[in-house]
PDB file of N, CA and C in Angstrom:
ATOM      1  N   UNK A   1     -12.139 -41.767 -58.732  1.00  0.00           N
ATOM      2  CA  UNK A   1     -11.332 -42.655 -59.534  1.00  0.00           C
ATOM      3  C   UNK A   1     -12.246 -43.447 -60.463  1.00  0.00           C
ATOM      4  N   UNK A   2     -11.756 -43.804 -61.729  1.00  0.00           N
ATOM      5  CA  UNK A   2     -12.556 -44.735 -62.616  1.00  0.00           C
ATOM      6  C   UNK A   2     -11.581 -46.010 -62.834  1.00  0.00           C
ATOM      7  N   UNK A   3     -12.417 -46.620 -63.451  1.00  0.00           N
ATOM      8  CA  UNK A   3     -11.873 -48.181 -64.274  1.00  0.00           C
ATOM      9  C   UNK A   3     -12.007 -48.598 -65.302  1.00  0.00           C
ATOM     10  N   UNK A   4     -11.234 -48.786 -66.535  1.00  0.00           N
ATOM     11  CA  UNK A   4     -11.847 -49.147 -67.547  1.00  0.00           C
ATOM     12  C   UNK A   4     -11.544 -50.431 -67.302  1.00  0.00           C
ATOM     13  N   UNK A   5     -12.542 -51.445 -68.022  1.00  0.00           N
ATOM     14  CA  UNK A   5     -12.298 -52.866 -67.883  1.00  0.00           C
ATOM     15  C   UNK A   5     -12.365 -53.093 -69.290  1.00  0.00           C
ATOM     16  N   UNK A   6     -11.470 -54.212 -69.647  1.00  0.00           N
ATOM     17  CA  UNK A   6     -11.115 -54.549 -70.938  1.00  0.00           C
ATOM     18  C   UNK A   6     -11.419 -56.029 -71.236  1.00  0.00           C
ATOM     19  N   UNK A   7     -12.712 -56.659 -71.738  1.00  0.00           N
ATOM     20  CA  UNK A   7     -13.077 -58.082 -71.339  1.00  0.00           C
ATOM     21  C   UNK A   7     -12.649 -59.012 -73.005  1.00  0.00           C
ATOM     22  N   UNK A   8     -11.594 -59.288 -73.158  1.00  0.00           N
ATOM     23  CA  UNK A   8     -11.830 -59.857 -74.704  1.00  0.00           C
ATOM     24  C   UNK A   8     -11.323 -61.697 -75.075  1.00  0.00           C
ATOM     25  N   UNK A   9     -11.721 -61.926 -76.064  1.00  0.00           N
ATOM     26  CA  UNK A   9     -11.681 -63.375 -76.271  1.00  0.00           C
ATOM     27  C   UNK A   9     -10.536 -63.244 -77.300  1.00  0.00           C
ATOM     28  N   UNK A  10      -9.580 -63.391 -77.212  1.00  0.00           N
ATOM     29  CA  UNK A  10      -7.900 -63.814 -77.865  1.00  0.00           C
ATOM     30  C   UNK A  10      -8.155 -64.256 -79.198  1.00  0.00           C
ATOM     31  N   UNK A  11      -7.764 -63.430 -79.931  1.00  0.00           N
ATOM     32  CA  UNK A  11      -7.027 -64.756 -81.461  1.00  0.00           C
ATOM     33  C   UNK A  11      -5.339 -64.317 -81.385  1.00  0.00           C
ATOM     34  N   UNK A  12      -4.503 -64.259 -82.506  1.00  0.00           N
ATOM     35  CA  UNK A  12      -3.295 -64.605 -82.408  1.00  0.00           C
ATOM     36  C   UNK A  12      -2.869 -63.867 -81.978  1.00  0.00           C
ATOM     37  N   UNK A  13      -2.018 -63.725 -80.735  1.00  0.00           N
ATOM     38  CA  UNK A  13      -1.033 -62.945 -80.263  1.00  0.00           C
ATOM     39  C   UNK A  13       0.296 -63.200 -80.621  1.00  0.00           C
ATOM     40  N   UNK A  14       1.015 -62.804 -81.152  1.00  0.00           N
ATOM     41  CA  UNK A  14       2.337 -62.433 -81.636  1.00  0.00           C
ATOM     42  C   UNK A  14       3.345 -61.979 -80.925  1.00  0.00           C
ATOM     43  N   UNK A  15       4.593 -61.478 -81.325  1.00  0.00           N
ATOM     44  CA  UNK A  15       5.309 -60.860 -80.940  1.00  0.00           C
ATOM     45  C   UNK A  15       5.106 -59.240 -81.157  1.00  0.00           C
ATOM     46  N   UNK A  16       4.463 -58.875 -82.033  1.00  0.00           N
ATOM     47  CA  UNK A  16       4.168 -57.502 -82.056  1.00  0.00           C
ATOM     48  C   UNK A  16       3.126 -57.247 -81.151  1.00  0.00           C
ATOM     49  N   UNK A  17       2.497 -58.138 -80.558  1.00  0.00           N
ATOM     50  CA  UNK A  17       1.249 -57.903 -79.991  1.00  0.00           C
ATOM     51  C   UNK A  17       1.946 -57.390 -78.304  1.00  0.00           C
ATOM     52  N   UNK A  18       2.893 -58.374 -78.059  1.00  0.00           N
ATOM     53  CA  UNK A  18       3.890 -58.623 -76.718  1.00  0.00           C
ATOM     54  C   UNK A  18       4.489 -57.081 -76.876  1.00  0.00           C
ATOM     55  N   UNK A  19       4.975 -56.598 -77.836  1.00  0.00           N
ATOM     56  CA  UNK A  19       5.304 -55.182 -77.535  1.00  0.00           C
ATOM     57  C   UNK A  19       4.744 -54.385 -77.692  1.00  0.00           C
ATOM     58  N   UNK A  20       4.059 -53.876 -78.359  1.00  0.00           N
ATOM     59  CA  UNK A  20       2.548 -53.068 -78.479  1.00  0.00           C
ATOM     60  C   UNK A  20       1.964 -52.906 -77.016  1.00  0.00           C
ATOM     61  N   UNK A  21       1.558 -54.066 -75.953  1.00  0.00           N
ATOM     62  CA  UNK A  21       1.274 -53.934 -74.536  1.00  0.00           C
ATOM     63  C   UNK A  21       2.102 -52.933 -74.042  1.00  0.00           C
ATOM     64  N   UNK A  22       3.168 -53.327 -74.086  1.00  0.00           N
ATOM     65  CA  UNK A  22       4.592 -52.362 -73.309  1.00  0.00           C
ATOM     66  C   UNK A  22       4.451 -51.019 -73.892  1.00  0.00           C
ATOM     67  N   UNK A  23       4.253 -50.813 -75.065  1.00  0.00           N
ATOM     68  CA  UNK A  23       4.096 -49.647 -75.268  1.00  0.00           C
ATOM     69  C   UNK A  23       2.980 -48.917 -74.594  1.00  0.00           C
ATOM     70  N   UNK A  24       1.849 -49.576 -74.890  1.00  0.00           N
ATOM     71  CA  UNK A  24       0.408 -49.011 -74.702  1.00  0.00           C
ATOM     72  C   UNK A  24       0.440 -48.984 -73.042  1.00  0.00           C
ATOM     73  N   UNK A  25       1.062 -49.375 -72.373  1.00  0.00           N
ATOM     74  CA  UNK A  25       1.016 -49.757 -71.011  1.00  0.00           C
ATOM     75  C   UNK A  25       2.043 -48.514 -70.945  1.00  0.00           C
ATOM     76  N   UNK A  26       3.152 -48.315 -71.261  1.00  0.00           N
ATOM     77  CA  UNK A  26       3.718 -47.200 -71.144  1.00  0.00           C
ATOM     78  C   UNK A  26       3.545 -45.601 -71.224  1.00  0.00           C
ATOM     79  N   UNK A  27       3.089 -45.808 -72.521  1.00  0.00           N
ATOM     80  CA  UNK A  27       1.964 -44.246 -73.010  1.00  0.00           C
ATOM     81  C   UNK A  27       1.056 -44.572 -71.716  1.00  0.00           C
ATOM     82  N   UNK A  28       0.244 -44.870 -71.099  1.00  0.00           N
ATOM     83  CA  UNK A  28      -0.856 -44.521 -70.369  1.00  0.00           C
ATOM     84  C   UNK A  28      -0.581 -44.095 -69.185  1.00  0.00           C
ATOM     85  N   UNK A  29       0.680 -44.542 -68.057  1.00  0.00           N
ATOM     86  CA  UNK A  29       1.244 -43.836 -67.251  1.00  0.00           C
ATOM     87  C   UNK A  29       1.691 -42.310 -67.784  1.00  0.00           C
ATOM     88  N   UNK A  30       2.730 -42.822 -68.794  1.00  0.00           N
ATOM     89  CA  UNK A  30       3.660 -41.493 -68.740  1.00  0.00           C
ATOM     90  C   UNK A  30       3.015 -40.253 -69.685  1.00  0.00           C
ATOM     91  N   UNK A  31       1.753 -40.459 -70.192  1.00  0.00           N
ATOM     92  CA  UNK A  31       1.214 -39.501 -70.628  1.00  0.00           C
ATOM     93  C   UNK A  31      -0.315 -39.187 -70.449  1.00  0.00           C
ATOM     94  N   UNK A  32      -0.973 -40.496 -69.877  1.00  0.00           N
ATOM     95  CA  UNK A  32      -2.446 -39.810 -69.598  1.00  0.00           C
ATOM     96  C   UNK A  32      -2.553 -39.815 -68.106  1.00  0.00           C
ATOM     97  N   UNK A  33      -2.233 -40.043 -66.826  1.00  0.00           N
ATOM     98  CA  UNK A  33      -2.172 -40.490 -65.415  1.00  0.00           C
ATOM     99  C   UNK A  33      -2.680 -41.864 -65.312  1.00  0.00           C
ATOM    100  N   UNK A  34      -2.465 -42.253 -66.061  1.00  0.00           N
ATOM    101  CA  UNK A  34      -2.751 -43.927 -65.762  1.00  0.00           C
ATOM    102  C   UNK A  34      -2.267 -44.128 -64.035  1.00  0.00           C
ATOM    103  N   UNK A  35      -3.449 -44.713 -63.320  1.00  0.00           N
ATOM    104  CA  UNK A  35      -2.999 -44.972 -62.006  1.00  0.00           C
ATOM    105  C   UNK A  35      -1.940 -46.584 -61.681  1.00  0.00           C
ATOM    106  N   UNK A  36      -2.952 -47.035 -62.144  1.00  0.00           N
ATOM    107  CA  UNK A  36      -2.759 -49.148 -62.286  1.00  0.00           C
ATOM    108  C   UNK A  36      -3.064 -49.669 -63.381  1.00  0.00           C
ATOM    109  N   UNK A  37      -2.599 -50.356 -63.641  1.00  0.00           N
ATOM    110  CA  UNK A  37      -3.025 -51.494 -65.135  1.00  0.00           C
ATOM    111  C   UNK A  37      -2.847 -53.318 -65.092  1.00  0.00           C
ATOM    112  N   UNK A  38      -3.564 -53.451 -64.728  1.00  0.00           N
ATOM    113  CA  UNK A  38      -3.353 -55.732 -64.576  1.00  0.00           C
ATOM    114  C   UNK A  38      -4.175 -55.884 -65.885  1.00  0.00           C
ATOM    115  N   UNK A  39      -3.215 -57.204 -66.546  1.00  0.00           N
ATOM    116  CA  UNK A  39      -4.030 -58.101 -67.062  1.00  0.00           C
ATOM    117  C   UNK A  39      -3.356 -58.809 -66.785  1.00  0.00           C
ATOM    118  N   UNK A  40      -4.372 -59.980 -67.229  1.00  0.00           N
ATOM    119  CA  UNK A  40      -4.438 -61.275 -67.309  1.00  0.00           C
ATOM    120  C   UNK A  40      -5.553 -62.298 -68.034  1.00  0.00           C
ATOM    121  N   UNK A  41      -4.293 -63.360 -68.479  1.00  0.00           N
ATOM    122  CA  UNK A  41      -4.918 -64.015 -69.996  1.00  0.00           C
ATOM    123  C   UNK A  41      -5.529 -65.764 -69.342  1.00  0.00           C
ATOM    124  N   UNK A  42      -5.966 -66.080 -69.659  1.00  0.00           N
ATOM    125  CA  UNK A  42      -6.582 -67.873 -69.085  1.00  0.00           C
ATOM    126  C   UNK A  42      -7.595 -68.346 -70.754  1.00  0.00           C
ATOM    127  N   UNK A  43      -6.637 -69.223 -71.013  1.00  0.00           N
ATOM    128  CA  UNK A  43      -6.832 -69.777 -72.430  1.00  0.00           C
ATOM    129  C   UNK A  43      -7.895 -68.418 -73.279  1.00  0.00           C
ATOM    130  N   UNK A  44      -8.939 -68.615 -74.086  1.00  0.00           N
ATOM    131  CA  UNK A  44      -9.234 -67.369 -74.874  1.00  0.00           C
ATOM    132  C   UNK A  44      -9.428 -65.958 -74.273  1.00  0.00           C
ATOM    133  N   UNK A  45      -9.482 -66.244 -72.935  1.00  0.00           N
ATOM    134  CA  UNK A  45     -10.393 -64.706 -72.661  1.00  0.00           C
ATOM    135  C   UNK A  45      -8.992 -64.181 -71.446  1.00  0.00           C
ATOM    136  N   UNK A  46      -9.033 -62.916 -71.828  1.00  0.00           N
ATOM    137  CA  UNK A  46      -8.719 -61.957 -71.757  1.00  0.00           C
ATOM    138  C   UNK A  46      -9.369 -60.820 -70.369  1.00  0.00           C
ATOM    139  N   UNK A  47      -8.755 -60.538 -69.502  1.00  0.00           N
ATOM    140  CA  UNK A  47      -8.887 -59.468 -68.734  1.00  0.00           C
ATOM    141  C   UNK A  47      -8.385 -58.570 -68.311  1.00  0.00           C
ATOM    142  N   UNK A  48      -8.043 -57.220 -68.536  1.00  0.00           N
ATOM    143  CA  UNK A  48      -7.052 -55.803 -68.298  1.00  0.00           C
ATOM    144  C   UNK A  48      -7.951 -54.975 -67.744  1.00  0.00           C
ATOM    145  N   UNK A  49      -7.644 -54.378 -66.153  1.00  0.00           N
ATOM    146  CA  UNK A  49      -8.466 -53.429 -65.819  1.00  0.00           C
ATOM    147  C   UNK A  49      -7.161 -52.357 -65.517  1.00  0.00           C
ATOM    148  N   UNK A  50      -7.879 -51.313 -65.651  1.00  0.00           N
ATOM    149  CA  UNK A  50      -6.860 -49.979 -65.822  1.00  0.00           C
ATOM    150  C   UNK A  50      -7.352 -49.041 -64.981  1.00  0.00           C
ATOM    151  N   UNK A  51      -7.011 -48.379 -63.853  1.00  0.00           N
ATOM    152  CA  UNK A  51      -7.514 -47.406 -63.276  1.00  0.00           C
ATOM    153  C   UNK A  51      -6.695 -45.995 -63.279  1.00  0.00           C
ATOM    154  N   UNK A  52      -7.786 -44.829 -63.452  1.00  0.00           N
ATOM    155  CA  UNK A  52      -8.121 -43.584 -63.922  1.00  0.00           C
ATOM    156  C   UNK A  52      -8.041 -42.372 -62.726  1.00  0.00           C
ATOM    157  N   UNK A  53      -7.913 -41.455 -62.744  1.00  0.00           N
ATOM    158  CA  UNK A  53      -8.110 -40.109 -61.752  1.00  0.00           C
ATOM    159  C   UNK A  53      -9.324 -39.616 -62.018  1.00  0.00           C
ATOM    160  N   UNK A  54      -9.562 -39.250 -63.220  1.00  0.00           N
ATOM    161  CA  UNK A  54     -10.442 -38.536 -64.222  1.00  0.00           C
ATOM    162  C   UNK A  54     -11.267 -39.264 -65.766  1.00  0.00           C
ATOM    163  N   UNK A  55     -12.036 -38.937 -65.989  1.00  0.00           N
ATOM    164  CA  UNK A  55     -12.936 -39.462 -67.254  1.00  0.00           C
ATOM    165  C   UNK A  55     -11.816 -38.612 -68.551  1.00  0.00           C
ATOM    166  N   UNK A  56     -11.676 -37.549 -68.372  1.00  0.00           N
ATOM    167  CA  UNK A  56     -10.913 -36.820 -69.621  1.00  0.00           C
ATOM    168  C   UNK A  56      -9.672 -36.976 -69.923  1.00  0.00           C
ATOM    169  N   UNK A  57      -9.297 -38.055 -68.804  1.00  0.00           N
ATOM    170  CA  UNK A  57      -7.999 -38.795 -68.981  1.00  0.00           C
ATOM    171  C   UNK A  57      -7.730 -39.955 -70.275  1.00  0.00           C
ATOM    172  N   UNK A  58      -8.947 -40.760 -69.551  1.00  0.00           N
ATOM    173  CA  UNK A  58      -9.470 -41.834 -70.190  1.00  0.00           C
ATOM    174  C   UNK A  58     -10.010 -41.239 -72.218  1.00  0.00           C
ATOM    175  N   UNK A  59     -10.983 -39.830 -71.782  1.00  0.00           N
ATOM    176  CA  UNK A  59     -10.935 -39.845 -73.234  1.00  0.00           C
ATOM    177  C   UNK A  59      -9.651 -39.653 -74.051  1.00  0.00           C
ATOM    178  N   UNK A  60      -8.578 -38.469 -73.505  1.00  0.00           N
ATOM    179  CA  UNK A  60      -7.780 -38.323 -73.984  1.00  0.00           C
ATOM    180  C   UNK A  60      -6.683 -39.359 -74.567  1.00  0.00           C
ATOM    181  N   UNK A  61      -6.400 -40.798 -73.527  1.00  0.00           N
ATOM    182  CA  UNK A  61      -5.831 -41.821 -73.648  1.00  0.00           C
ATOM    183  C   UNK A  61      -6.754 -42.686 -74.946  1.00  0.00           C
ATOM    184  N   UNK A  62      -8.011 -42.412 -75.288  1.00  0.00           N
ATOM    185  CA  UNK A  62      -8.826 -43.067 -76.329  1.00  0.00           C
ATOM    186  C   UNK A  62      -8.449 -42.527 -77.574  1.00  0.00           C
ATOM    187  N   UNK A  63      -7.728 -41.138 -77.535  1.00  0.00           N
ATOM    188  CA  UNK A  63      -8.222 -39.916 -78.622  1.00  0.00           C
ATOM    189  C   UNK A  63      -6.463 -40.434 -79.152  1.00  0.00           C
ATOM    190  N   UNK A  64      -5.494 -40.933 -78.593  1.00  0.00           N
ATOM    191  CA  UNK A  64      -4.415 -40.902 -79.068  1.00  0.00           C
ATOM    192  C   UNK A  64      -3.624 -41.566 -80.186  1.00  0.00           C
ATOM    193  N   UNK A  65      -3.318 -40.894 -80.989  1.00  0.00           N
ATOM    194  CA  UNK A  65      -3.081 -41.803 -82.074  1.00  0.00           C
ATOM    195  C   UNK A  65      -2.460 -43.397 -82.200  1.00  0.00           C
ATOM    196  N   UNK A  66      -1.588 -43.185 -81.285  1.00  0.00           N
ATOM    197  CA  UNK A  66      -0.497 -44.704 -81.055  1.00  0.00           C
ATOM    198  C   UNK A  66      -1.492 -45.842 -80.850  1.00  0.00           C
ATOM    199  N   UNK A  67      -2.539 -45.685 -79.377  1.00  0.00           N
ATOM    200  CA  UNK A  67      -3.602 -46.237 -79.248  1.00  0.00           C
ATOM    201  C   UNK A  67      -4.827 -46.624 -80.094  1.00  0.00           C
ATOM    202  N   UNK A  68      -5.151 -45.787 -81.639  1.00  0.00           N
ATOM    203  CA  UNK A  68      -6.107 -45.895 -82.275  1.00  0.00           C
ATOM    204  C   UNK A  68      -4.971 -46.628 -83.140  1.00  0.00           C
ATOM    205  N   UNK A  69      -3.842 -47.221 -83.497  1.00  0.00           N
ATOM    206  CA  UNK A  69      -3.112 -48.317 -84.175  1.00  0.00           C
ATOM    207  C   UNK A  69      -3.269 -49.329 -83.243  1.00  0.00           C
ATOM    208  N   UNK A  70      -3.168 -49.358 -82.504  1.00  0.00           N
ATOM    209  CA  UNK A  70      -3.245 -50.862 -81.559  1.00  0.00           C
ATOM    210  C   UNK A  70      -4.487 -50.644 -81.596  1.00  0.00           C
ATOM    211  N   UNK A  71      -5.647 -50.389 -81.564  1.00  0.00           N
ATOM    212  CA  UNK A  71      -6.900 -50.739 -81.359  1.00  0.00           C
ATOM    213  C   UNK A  71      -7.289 -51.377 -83.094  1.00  0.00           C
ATOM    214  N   UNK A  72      -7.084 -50.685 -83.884  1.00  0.00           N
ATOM    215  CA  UNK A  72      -7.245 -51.228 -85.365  1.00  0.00           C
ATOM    216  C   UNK A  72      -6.219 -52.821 -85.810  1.00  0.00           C
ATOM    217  N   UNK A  73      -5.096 -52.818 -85.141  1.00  0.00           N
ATOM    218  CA  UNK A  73      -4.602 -54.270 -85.047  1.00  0.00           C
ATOM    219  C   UNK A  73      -5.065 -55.321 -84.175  1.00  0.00           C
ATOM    220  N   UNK A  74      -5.721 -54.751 -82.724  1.00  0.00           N
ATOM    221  CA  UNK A  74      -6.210 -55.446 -82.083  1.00  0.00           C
ATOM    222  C   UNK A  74      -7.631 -55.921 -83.082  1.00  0.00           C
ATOM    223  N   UNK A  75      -8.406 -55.019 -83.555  1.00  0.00           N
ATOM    224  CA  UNK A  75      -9.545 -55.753 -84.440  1.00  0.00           C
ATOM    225  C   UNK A  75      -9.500 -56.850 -85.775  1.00  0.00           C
ATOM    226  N   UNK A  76      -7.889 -56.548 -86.035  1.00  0.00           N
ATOM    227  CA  UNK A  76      -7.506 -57.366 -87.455  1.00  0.00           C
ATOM    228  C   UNK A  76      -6.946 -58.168 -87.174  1.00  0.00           C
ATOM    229  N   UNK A  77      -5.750 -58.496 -86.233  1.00  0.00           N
ATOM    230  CA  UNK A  77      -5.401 -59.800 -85.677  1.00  0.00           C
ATOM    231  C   UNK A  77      -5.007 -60.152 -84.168  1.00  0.00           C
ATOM    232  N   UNK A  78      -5.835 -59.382 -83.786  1.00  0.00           N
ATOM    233  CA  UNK A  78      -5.389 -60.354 -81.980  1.00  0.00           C
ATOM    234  C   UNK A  78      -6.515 -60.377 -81.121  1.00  0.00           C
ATOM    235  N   UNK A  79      -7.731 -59.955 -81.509  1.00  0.00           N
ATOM    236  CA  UNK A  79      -8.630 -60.211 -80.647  1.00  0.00           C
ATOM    237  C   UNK A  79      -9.922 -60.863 -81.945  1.00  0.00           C
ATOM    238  N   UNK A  80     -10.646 -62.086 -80.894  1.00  0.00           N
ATOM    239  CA  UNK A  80     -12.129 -62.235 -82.016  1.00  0.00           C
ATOM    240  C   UNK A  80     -13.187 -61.516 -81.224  1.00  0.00           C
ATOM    241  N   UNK A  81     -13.321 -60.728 -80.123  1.00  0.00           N
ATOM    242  CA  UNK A  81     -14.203 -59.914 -79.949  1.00  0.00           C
ATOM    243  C   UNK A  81     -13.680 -59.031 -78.584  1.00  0.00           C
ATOM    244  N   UNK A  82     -14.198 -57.879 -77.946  1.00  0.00           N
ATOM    245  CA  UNK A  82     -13.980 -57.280 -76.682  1.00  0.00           C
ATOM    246  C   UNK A  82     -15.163 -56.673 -76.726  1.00  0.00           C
ATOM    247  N   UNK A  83     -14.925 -56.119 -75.578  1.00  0.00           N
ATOM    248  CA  UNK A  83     -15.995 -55.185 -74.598  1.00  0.00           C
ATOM    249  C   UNK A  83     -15.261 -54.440 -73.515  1.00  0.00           C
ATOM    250  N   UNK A  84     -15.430 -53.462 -73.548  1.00  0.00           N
ATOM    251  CA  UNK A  84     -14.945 -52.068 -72.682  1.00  0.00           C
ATOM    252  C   UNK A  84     -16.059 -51.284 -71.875  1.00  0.00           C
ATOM    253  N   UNK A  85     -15.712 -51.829 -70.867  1.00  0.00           N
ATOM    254  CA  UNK A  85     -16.826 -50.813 -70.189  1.00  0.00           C
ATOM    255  C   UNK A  85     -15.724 -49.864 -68.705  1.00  0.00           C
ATOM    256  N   UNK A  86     -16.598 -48.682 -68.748  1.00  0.00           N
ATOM    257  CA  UNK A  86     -15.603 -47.476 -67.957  1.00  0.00           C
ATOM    258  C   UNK A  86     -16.529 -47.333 -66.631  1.00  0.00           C
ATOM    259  N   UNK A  87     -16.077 -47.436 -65.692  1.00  0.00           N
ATOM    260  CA  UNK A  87     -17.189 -47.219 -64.642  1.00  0.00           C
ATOM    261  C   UNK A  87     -16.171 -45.971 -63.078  1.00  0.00           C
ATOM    262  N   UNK A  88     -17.171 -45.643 -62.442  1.00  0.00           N
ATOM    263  CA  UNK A  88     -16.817 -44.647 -61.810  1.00  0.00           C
ATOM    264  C   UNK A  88     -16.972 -45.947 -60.088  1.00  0.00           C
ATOM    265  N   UNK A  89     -15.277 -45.842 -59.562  1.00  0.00           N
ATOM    266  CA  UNK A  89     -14.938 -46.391 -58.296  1.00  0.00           C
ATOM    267  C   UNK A  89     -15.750 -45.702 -57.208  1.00  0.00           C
ATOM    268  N   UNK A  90     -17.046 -46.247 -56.407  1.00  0.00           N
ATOM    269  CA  UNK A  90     -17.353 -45.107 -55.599  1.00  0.00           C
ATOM    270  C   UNK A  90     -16.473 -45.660 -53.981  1.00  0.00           C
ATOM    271  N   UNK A  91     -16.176 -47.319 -53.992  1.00  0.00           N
ATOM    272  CA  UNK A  91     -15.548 -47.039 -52.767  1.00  0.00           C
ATOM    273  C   UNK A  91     -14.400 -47.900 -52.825  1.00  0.00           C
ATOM    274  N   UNK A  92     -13.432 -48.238 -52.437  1.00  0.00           N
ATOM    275  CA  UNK A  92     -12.163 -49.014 -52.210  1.00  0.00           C
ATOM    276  C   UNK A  92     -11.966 -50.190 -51.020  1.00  0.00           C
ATOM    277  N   UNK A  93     -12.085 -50.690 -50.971  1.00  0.00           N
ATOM    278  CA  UNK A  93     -11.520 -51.724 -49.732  1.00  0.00           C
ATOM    279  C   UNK A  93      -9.910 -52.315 -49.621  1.00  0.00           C
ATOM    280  N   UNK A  94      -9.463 -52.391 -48.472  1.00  0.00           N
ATOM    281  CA  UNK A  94      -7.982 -52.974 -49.075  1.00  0.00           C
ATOM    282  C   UNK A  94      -7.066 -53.460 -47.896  1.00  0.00           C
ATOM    283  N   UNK A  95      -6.354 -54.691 -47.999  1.00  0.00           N
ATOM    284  CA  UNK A  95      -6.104 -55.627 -46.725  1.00  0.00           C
ATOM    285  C   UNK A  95      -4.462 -55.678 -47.105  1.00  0.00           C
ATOM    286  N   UNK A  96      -3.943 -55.058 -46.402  1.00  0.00           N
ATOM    287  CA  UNK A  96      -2.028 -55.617 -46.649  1.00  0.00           C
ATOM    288  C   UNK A  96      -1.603 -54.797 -47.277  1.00  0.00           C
ATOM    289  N   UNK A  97      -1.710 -53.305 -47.348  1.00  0.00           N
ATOM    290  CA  UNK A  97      -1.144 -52.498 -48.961  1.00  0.00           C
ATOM    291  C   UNK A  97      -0.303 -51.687 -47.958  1.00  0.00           C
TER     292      UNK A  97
END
């Protein structure tokens, strides 16, 4: 399993921004195997981790057009910076599931 982690510092979020998530959160289940997806916002910064089956998931979910529009709006008005880093889960722990 992988993770992409999504670390970014907020500028204006909108109402297009509020549906754009839903979308982008939608496409990634129902078309790349998106396993899980959390975020969560605390005044500028930003945290969404997304977990993966496969790496060619993840590229394919990068390669998609819908996603390369929200990533080009995310650079023009809703984020002042991010960082993405993809890392490979080697073990799990887990209490109550």
């Amino acid at each position: 399993m992988y993770a992409v982690i999504f670390k970014a510092r907020t500028g204006k979020q909108d109402a297009q921004y509020s549906e754009m998530v839903k979308v982008m959160r939608d496409l990634a289940f129902e078309r790349y195997n998106c396993q899980d997806f959390i975020a969560v916002t605390e005044g500028e910064q930003e945290i969404a981790i997304s977990y993966w089956n496969s790496e060619e998931d993840i590229r394919q979910w990068h390669k998609d057009s819908q996603h390369a529009v929200a990533q080009q709006l995310g650079r023009d008005k809703w984020y002042q910076s991010y960082v993405v880093e993809i890392v490979k889960v080697e073990r799990r722990y887990a209490f109550g599931e």
